[in-house]
Protein backbone atom coordinates (compact mmCIF):
# COMPACT_ATOMS: atom_id res chain seq x y z
CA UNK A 1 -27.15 22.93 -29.29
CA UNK A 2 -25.07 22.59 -32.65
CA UNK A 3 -23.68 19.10 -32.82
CA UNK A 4 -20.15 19.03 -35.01
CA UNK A 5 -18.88 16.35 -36.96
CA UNK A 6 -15.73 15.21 -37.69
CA UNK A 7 -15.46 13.92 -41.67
CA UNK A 8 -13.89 10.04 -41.58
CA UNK A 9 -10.36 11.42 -43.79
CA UNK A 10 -10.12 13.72 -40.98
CA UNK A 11 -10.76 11.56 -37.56
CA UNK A 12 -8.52 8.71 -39.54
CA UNK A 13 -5.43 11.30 -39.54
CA UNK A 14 -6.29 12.59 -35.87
CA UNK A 15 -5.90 8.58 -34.22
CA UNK A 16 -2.95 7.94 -36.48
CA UNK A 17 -1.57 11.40 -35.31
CA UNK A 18 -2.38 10.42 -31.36
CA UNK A 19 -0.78 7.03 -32.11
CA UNK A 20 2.44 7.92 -33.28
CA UNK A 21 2.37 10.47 -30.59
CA UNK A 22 1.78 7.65 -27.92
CA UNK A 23 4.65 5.89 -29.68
CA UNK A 24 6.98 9.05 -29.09
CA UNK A 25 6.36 8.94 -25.61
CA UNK A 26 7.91 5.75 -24.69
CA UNK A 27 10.59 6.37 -22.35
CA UNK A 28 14.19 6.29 -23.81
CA UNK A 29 16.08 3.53 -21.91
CA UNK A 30 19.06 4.02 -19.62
CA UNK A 31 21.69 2.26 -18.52
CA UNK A 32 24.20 2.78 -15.67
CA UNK A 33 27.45 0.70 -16.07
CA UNK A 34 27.94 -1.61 -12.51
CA UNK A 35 29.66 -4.54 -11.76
CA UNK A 36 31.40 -4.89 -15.04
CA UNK A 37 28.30 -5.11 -16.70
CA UNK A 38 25.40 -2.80 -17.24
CA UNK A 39 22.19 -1.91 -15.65
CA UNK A 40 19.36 -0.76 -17.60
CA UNK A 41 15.67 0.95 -17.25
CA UNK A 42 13.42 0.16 -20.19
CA UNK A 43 9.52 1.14 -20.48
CA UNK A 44 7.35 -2.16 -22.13
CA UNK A 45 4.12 -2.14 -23.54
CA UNK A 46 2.39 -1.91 -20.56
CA UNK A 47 4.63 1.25 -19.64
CA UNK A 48 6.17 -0.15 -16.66
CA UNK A 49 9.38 0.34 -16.51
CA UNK A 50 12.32 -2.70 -15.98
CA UNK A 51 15.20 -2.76 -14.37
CA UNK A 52 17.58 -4.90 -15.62
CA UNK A 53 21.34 -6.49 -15.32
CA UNK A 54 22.51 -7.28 -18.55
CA UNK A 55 19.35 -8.74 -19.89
CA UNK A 56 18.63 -10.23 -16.31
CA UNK A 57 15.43 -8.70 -14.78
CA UNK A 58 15.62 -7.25 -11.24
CA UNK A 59 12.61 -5.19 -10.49
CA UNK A 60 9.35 -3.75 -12.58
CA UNK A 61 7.02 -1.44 -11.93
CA UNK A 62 5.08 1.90 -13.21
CA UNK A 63 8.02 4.09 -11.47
CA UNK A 64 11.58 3.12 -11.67
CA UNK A 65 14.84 5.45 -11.55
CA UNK A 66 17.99 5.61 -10.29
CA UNK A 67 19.07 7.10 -7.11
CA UNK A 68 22.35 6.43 -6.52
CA UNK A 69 25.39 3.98 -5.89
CA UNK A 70 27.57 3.42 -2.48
CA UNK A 71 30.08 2.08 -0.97
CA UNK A 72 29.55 0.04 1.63
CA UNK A 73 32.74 -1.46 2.70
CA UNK A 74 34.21 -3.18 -0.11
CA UNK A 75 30.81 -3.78 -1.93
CA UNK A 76 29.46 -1.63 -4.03
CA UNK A 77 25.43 -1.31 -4.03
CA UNK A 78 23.44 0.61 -6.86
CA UNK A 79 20.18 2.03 -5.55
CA UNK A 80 16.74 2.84 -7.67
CA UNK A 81 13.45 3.64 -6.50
CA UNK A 82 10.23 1.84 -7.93
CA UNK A 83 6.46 2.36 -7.76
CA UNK A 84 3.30 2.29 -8.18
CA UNK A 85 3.10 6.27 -8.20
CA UNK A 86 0.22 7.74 -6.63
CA UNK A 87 -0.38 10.75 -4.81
CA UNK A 88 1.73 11.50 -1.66
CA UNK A 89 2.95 6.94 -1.74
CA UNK A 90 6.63 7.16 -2.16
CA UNK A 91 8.33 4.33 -4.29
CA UNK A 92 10.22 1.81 -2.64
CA UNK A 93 14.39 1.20 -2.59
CA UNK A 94 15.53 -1.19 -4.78
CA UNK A 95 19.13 -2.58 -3.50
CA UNK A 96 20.97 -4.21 -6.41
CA UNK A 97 24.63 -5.24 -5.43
CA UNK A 98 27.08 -8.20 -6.47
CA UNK A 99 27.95 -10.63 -3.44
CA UNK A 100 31.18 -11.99 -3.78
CA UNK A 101 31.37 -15.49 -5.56
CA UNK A 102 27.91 -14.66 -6.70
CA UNK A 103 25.98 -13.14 -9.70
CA UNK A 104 24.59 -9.72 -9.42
CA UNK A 105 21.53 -9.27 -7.49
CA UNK A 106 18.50 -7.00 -5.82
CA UNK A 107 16.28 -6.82 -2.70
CA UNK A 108 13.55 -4.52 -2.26
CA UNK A 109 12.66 -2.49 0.74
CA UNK A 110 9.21 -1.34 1.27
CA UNK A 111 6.12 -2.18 0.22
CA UNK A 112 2.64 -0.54 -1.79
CA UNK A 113 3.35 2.97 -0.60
CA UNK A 114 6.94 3.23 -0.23
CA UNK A 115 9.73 3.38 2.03
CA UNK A 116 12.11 5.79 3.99
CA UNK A 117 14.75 7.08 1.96
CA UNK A 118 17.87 4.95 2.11
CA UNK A 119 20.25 6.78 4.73
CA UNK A 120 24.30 5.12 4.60
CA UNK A 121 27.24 4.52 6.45
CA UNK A 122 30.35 3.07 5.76
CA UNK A 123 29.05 -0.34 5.54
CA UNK A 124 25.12 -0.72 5.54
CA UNK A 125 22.08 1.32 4.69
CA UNK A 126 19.67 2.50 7.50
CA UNK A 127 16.21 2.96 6.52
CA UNK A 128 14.46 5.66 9.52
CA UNK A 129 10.88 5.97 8.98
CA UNK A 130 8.76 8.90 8.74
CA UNK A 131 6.18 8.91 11.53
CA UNK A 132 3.02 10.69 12.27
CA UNK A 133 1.55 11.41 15.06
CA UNK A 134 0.57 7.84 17.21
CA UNK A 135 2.80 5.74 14.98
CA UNK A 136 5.66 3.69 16.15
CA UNK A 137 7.54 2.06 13.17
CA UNK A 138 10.81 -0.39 12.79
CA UNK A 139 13.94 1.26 12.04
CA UNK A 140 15.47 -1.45 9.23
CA UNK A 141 19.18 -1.89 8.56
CA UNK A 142 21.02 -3.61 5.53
CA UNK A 143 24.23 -4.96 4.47
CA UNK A 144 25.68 -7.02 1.71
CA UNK A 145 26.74 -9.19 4.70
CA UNK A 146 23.60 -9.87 6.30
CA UNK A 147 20.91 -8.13 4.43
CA UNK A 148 17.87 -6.52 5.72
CA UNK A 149 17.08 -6.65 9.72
CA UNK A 150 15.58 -4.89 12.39
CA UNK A 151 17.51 -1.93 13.86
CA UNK A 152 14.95 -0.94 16.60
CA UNK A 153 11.62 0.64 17.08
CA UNK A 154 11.43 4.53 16.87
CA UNK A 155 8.17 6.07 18.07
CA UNK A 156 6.85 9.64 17.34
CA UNK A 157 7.04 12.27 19.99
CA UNK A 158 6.14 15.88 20.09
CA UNK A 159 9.08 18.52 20.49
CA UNK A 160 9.44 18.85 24.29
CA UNK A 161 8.36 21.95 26.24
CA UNK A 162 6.79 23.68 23.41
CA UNK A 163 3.38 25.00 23.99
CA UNK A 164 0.05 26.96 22.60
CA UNK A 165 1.96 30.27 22.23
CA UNK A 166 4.59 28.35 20.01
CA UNK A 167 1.94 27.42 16.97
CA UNK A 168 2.71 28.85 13.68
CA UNK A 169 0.32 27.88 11.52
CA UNK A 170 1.45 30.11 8.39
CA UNK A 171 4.41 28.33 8.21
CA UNK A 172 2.75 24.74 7.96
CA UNK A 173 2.60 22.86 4.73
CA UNK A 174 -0.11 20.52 6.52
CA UNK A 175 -1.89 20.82 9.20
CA UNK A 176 -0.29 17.82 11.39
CA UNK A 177 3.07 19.84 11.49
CA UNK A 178 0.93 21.15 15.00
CA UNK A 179 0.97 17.68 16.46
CA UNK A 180 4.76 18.39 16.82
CA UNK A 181 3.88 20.78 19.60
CA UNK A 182 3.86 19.21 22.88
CA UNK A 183 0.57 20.93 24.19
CA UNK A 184 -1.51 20.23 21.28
CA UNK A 185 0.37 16.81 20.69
CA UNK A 186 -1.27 15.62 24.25
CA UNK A 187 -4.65 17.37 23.74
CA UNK A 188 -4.95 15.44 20.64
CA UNK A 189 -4.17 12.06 22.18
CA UNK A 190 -6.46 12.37 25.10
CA UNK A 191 -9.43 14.03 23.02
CA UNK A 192 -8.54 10.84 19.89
CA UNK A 193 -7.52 7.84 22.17
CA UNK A 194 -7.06 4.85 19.99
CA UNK A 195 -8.22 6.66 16.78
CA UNK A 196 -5.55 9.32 17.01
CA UNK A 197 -2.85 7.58 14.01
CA UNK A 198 -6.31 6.63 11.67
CA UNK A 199 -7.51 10.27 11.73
CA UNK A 200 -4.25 11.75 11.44
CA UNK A 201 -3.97 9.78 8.42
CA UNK A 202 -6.86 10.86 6.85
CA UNK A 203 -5.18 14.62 6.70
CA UNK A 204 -2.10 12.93 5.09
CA UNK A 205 -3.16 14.52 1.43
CA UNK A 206 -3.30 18.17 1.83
CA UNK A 207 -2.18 21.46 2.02
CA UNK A 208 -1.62 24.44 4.04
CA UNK A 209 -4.39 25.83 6.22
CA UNK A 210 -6.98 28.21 6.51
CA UNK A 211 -7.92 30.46 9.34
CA UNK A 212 -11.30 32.48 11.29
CA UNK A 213 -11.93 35.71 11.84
CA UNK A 214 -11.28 34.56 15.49
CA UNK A 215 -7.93 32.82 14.65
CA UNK A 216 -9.04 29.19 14.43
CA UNK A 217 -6.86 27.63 12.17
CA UNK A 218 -7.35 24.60 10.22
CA UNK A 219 -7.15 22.31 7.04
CA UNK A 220 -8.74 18.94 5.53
CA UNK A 221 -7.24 15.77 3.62
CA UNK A 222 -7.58 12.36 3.00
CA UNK A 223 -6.06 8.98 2.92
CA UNK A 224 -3.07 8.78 0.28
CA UNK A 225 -4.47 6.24 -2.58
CA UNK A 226 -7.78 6.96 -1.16
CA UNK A 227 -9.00 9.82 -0.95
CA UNK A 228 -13.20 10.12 -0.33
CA UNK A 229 -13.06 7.30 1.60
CA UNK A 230 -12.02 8.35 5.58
CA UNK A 231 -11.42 12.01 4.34
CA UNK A 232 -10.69 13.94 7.99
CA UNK A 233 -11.09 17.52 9.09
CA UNK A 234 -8.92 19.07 11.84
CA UNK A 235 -8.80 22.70 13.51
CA UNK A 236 -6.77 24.39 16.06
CA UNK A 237 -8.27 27.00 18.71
CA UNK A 238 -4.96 28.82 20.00
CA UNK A 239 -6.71 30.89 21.88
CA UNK A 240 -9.25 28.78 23.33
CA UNK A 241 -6.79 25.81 23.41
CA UNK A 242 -9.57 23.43 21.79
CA UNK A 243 -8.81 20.97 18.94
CA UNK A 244 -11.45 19.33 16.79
CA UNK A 245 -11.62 16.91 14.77
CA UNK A 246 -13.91 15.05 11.91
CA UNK A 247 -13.84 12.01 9.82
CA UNK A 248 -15.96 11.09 7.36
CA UNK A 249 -17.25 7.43 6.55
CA UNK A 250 -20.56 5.77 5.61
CA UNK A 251 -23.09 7.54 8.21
CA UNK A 252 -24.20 11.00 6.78
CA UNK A 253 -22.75 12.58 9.47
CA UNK A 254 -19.27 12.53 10.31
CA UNK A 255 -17.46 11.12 13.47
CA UNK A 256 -16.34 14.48 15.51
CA UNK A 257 -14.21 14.43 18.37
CA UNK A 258 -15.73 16.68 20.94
CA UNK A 259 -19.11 15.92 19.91
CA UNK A 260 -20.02 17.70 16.98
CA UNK A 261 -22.99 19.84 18.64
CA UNK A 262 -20.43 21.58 20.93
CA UNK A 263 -18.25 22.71 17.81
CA UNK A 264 -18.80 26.84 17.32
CA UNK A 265 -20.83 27.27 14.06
CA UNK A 266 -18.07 28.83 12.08
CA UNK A 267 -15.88 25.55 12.84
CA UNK A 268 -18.82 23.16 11.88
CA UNK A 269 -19.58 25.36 8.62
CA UNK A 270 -15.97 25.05 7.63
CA UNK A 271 -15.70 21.29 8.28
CA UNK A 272 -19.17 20.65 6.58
CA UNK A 273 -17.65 22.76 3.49
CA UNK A 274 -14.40 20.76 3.30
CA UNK A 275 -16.03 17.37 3.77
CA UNK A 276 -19.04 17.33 2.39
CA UNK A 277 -18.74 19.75 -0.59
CA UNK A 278 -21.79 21.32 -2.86
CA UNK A 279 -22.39 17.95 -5.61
């Protein structure tokens, strides 16, 4: 194999060029006038990006941008969205408002992976959560008046009365989208048990799905932020009105829910394929 060289001149230009380029790339800052004052996103040298009220920091992080500003009563509240980025790890709500008497401030909702989309009313912000299958998760409230609280608990259920017939897997951009159906909802959480919400959660990442020549459908994915590490399998028998499911972890085999020497060959060959690719 031919080995090429770069001359010195030449590799000298090529890092000054891919320096000033890095240089260009630093984020213009904004600002977003609030409060009679100004807000303001600048990148540092570390590329996160600040948020800022006239000078004063409020929030930092890799992701930062505005959303929006409401009214909520007589207040008005100015709300960004910061991260850490990531794949499918939402950023979080940053609330900045000015209480009366005081100085302009911020609270953050949400936490490494993000937080439900800020929903308002005339006078506070509702924060609903997005569940998956198995989860139950606080519904969170704020107001300028008493800031952030507990609304009530809102658990996930399947749509009522719809059964195997109802599946339409073409249509799914993941493969949980047929835990929403009511038959398949309950033959997951007596086949799962406990486990159901940590193996749903390993198909978080992912795509559409794939089918059989005998119309199984089904799909893989993995844990947002961590993918390889509890990387599940799942597949739907309409016909046959069988789920299964896999989930990889330390043991060369997988954990496979029914037992993994029931599964029809074509289902384990698929699930072997997606987990435990060719190196």
């Amino acid at each position: 194999m031919t080995r090429l060289s770069v001359p010195a001149f030449l590799l000298a230009a090529l890092v000054a060029l891919a320096s000033g380029a890095a240089a260009q790339d630093k984020a213009a800052p904004e600002s977003f006038p609030f409060a009679g004052g100004t807000l303001t996103i600048t990148e540092n040298d570390d590329y996160e990006k600040v948020l800022a009220f006239d000078g004063n920091e409020l929030a930092r992080n890799y992701v930062v941008f505005y959303d929006r500003t409401v009214q909520l009563g007589e207040t008005s509240v100015a709300l960004f969205a910061a991260g850490d980025g990531g794949n499918a790890c939402g950023p979080a709500t940053v609330i900045v408002w000015k209480p009366k008497g005081g100085d302009v401030t911020s609270e953050i909702v949400g936490e490494d992976c993000g937080a439900p989309p800020a929903a308002a009313t005339g006078d506070s912000l509702y924060f609903v959560p997005y569940l998956i299958p198995g989860d139950s998760s606080p519904v969170q409230v704020w107001s300028p008046e008493r800031g952030l609280r507990i609304a009530g608990i809102l658990s996930f259920v399947p749509q009522p009365g719809t059964g195997w017939a109802d599946l339409d897997p073409d249509s799914y951009d993941n493969i949980i989208e047929a835990l929403s159906n009511e038959a398949v909802y309950k033959a997951a959480a007596k086949l799962l048990g406990a486990r159901l919400s940590e193996v749903v959660t390993g198909l978080l990442v992912g795509g559409g799905t794939e089918k059989t020549v005998t119309g199984v459908f089904y799909a893989s994915g993995c844990v947002p932020h961590a993918c390889g590490s509890a990387d599940a399998f799942m597949a739907v028998d309409p016909n046959g009105r069988k789920l299964y499911f896999a989930q990889a972890g330390e043991r060369p085999e997988p954990d496979a829910w029914p037992a993994l020497k029931t599964w029809p060959p074509a289902i384990r060959s698929a699930m072997k394929a997606a987990l435990y690719p060719p190196q």
